[in-house]
C-alpha atoms as a PDB file:
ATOM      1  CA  UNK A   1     141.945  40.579 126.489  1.00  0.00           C
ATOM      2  CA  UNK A   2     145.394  41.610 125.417  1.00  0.00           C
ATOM      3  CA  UNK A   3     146.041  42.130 121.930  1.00  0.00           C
ATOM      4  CA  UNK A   4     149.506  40.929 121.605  1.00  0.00           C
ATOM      5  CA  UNK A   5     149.692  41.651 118.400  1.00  0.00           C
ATOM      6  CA  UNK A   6     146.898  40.112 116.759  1.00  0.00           C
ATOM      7  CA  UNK A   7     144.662  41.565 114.156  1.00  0.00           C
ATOM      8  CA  UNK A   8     141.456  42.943 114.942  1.00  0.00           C
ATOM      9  CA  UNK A   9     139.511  40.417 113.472  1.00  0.00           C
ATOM     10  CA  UNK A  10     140.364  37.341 115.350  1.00  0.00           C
ATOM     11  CA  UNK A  11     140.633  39.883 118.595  1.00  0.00           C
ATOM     12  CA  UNK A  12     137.011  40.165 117.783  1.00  0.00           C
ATOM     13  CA  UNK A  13     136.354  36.581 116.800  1.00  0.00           C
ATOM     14  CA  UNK A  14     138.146  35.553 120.472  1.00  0.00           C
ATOM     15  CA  UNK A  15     135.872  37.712 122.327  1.00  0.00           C
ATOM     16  CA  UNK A  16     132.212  36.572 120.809  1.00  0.00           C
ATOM     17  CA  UNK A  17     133.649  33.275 121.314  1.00  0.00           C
ATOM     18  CA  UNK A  18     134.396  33.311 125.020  1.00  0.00           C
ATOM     19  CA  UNK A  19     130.959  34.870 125.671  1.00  0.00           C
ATOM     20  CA  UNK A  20     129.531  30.999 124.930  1.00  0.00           C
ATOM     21  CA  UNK A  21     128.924  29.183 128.317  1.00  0.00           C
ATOM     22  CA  UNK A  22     131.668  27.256 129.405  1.00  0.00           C
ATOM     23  CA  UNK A  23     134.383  28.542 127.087  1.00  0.00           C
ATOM     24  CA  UNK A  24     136.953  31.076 128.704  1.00  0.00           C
ATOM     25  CA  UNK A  25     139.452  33.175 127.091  1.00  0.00           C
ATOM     26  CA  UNK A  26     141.931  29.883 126.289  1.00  0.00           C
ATOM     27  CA  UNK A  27     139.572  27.710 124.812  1.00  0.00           C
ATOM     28  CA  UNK A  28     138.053  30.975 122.734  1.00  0.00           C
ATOM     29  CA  UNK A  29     141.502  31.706 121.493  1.00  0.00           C
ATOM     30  CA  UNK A  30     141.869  27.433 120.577  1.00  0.00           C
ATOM     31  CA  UNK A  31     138.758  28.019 118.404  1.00  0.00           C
ATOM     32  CA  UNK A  32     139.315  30.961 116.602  1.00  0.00           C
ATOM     33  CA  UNK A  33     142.935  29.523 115.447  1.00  0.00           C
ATOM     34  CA  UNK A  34     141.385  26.264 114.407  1.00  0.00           C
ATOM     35  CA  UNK A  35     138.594  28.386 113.070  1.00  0.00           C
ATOM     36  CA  UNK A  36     141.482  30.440 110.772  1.00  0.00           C
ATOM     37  CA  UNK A  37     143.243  26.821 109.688  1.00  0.00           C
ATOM     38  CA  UNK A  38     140.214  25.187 108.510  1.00  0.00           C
ATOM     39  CA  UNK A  39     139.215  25.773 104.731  1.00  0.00           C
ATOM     40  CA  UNK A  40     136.718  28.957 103.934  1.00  0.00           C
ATOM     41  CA  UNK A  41     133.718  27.088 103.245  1.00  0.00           C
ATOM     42  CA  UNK A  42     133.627  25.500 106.875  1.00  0.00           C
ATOM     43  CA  UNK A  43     133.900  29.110 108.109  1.00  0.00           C
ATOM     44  CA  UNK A  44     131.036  29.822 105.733  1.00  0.00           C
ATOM     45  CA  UNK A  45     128.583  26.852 106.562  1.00  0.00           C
ATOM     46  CA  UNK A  46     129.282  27.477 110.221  1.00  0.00           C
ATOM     47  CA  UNK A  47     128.352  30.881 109.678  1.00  0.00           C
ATOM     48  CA  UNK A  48     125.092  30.047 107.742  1.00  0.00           C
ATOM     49  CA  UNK A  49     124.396  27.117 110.448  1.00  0.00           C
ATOM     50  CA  UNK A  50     124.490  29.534 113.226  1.00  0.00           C
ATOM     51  CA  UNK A  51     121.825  32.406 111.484  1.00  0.00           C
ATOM     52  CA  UNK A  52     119.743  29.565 110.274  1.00  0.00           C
ATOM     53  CA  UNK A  53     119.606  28.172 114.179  1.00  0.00           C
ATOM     54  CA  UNK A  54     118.456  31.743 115.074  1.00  0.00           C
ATOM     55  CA  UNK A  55     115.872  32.320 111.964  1.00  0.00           C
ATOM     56  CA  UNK A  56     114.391  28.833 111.661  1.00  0.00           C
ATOM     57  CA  UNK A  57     114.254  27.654 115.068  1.00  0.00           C
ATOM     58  CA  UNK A  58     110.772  28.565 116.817  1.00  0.00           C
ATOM     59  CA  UNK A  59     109.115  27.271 120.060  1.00  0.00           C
ATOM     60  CA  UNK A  60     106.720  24.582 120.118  1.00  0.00           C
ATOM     61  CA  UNK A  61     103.177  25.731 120.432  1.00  0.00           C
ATOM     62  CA  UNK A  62     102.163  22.455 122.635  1.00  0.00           C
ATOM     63  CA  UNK A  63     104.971  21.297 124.863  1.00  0.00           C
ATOM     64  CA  UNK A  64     107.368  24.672 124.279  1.00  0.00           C
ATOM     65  CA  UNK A  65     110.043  22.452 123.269  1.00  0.00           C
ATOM     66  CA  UNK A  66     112.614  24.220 119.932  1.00  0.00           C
ATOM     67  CA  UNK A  67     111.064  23.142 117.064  1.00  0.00           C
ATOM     68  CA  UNK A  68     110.675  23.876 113.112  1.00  0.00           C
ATOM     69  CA  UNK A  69     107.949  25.489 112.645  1.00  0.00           C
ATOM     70  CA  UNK A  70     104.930  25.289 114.920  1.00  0.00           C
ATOM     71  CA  UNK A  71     105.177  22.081 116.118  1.00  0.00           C
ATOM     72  CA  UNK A  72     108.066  20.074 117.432  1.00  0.00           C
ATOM     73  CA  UNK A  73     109.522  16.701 115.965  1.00  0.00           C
ATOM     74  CA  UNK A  74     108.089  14.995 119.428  1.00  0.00           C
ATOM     75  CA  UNK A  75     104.787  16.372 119.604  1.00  0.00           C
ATOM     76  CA  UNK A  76     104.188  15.102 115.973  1.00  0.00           C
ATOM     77  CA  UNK A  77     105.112  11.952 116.783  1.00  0.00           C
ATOM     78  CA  UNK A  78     102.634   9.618 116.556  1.00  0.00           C
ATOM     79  CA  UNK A  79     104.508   6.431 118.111  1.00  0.00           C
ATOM     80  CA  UNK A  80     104.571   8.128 121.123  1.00  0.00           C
ATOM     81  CA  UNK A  81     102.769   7.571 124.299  1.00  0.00           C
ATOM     82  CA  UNK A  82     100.116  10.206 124.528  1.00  0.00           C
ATOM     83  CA  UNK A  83      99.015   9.242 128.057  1.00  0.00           C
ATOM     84  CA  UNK A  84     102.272  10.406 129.693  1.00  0.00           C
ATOM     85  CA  UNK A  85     103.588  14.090 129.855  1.00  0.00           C
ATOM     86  CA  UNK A  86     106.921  14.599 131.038  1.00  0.00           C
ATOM     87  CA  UNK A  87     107.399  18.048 132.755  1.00  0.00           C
ATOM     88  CA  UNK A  88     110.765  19.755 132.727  1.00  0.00           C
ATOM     89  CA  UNK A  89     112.279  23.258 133.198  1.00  0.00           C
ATOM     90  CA  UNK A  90     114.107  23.628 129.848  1.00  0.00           C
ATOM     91  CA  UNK A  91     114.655  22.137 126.310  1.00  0.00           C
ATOM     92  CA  UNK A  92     117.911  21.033 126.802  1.00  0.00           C
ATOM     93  CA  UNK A  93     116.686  18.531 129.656  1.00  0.00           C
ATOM     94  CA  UNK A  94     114.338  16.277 127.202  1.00  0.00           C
ATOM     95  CA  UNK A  95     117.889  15.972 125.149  1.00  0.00           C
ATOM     96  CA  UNK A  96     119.208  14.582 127.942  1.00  0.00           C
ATOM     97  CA  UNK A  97     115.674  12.093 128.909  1.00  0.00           C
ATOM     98  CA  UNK A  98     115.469  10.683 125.473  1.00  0.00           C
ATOM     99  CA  UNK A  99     118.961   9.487 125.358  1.00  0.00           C
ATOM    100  CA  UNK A 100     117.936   7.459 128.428  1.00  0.00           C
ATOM    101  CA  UNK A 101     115.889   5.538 125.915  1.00  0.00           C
ATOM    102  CA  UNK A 102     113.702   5.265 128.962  1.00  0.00           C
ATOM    103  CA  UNK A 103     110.719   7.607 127.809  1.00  0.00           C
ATOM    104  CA  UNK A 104     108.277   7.278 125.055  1.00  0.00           C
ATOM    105  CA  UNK A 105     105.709  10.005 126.110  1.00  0.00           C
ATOM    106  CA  UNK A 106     105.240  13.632 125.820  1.00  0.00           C
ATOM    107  CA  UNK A 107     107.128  16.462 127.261  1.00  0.00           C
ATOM    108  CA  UNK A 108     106.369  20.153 128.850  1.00  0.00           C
ATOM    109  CA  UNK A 109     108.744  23.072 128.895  1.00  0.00           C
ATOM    110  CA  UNK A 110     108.502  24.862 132.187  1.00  0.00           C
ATOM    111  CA  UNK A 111     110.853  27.538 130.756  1.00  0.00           C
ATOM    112  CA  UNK A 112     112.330  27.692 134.626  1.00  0.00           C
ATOM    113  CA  UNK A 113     111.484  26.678 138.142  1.00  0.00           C
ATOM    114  CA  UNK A 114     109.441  28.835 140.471  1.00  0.00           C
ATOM    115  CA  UNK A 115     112.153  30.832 142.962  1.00  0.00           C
ATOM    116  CA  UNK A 116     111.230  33.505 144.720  1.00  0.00           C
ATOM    117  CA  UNK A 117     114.667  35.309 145.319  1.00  0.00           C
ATOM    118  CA  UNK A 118     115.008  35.079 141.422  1.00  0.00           C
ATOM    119  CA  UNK A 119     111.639  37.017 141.507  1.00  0.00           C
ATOM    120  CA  UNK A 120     110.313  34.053 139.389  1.00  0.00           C
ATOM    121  CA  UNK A 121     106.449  32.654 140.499  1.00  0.00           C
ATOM    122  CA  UNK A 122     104.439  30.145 138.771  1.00  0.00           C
ATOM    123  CA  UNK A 123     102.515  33.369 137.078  1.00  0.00           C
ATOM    124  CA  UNK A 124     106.453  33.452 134.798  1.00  0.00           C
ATOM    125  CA  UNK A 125     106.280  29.267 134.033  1.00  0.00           C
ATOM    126  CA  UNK A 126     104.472  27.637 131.698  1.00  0.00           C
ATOM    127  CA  UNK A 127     102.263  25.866 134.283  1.00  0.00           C
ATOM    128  CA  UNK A 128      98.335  27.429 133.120  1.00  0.00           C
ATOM    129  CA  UNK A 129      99.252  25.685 129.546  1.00  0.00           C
ATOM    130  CA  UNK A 130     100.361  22.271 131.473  1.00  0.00           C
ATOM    131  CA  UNK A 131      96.730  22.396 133.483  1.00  0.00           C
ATOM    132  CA  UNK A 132      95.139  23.351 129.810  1.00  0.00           C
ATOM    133  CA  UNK A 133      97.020  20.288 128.445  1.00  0.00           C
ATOM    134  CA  UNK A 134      95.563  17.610 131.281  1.00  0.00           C
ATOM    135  CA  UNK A 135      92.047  19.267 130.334  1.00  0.00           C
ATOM    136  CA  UNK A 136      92.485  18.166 126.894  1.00  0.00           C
ATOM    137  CA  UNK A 137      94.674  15.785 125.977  1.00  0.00           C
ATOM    138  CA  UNK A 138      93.912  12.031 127.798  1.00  0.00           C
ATOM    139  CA  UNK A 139      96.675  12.396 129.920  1.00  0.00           C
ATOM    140  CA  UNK A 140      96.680   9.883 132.842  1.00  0.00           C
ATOM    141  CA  UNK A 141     100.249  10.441 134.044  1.00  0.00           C
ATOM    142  CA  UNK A 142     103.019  13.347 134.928  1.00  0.00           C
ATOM    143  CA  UNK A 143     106.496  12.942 135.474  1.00  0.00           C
ATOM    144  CA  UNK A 144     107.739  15.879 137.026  1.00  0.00           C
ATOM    145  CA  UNK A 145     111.547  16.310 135.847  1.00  0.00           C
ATOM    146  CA  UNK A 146     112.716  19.386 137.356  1.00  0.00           C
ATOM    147  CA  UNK A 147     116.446  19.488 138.690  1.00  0.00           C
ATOM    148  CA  UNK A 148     116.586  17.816 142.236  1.00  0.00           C
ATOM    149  CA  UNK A 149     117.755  21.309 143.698  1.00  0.00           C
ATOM    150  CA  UNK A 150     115.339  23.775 146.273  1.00  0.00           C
ATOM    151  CA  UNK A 151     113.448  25.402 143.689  1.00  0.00           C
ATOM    152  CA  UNK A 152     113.317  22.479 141.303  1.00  0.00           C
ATOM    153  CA  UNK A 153     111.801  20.409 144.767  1.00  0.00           C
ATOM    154  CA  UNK A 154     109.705  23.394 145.520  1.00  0.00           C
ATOM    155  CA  UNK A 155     108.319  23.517 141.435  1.00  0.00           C
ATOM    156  CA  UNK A 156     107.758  19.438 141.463  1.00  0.00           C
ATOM    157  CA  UNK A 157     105.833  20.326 145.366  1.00  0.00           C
ATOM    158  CA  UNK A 158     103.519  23.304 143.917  1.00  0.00           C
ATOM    159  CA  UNK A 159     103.033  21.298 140.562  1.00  0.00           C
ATOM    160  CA  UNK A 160     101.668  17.470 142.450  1.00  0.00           C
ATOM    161  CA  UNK A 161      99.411  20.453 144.668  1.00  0.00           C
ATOM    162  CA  UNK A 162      97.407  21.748 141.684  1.00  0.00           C
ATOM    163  CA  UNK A 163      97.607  18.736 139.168  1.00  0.00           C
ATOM    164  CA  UNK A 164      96.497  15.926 141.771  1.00  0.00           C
ATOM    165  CA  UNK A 165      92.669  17.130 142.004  1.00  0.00           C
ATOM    166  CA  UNK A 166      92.673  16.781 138.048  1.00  0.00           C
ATOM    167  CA  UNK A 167      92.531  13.040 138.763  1.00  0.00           C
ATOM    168  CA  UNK A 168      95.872  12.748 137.063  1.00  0.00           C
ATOM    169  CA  UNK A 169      99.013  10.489 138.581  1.00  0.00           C
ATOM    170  CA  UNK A 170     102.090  12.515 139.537  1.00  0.00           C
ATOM    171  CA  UNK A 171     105.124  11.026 139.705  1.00  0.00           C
ATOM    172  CA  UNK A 172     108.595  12.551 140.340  1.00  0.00           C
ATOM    173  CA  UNK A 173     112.267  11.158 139.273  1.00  0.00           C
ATOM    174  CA  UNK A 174     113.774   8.684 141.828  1.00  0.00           C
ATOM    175  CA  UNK A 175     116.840   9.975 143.657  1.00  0.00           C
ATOM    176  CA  UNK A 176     119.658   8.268 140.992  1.00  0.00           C
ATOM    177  CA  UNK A 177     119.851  11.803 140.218  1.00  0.00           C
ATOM    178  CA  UNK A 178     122.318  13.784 142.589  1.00  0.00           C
ATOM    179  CA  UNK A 179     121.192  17.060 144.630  1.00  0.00           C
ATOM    180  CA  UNK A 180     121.951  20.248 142.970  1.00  0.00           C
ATOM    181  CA  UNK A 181     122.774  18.028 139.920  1.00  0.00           C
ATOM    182  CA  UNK A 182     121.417  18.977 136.217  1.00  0.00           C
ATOM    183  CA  UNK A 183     119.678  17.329 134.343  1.00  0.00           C
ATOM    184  CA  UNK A 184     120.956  18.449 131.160  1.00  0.00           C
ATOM    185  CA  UNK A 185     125.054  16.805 132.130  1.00  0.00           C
ATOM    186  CA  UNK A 186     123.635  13.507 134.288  1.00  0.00           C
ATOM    187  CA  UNK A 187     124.454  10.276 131.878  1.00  0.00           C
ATOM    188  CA  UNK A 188     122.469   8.303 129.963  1.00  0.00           C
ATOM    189  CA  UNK A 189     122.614   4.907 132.882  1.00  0.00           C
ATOM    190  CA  UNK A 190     121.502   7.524 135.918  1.00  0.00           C
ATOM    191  CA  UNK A 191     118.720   8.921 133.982  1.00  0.00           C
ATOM    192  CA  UNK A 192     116.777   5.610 132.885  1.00  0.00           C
ATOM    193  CA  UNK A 193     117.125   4.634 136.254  1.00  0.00           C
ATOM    194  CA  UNK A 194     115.374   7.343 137.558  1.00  0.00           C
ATOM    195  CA  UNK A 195     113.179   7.283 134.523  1.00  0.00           C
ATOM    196  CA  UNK A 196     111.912   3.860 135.654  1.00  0.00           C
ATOM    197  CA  UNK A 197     111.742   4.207 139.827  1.00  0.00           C
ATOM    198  CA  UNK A 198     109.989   7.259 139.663  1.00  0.00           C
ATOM    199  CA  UNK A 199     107.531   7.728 142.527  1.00  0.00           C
ATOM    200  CA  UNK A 200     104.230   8.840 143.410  1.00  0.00           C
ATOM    201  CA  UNK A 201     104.219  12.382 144.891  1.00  0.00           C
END
């Protein structure tokens, strides 16, 4: 960026700030100035928020969902429905289900969707711990969440192909959701629909 005569520091500051998704040079330099007005000590917890993000913050050992510690907040939950696992490619997407309000089971991390241009197969997805999950948890249903975009379709295809002989119901998101949409931005009224006229696949 041009300097135009600002110090180094909040050069700096502007720059790790635009790297963030969705924030360009304008909005960088907008939060590094309201950054510099705000008090010390709101510099200094944001600081400390963001390292203890990146210390404390694991992955889940059962669904791969962030958690703290070894297990997540959902899979300890014993209210919820233990028959039901709800299959998605990333964290951020079960943020987005449970404000639907519309799901009370499980979840699985994919960690992606299987696209061979991207060099990605279902070798690189979590998809041997989903199968190890229907052999040992009393799972009777899975919702396959994946984005409604070609490889998220081709994932949800290859996933109803080797869960269905486990005896196990799939069922995929009904089309509320719009192609090439994600999952993650859709609102809250779009997602419980499709939460609740999912289909058989």
């Amino acid at each position: 960026m041009r300097r135009s005569g600002l110090p180094e520091p909040i050069i700096r500051l502007i720059e790790s700030l635009s790297k963030l998704p969705g924030i360009g040079e304008k909005n960088a330099t907008r939060l590094a100035f309201h950054i510099l007005r705000t008090p010390a000590e709101f510099a200094e917890s944001l600081a400390r928020d963001i390292l203890d993000t990146k210390k404390k913050v694991s992955i889940c050992n059962v669904c791969y969902n962030f958690a703290f510690g070894n297990i997540c907040t959902i899979c300890k939950d014993k209210d919820r429905d233990n028959s039901k696992i709800c299959v998605v490619e990333e964290p951020l997407d079960i943020l987005a289900l449970e404000r639907s309000r519309e799901y009370n089971g499980k979840y699985h991390v994919l960690n992606g969707v299987i696209s061979p241009i991207d060099g990605i197969g279902p070798e690189d997805l979590k998809i041997k711990d989903l199968i190890s999950r229907l052999q040992s948890e009393p799972i009777t249903e899975v919702i396959i969440a994946t984005n409604p975009s070609v490889e998220g379709e081709a994932t949800a295809l290859y996933l109803a192909k080797i869960i269905n002989p486990h005896g196990v119901e799939v069922t995929r998101l009904a089309h509320g959701i719009p192609v090439g949409g994600d999952i993650e931005y859709i609102d809250e009224i779009t997602l419980g629909k499709a939460l609740r006229d999912r289909r058989k696949i």
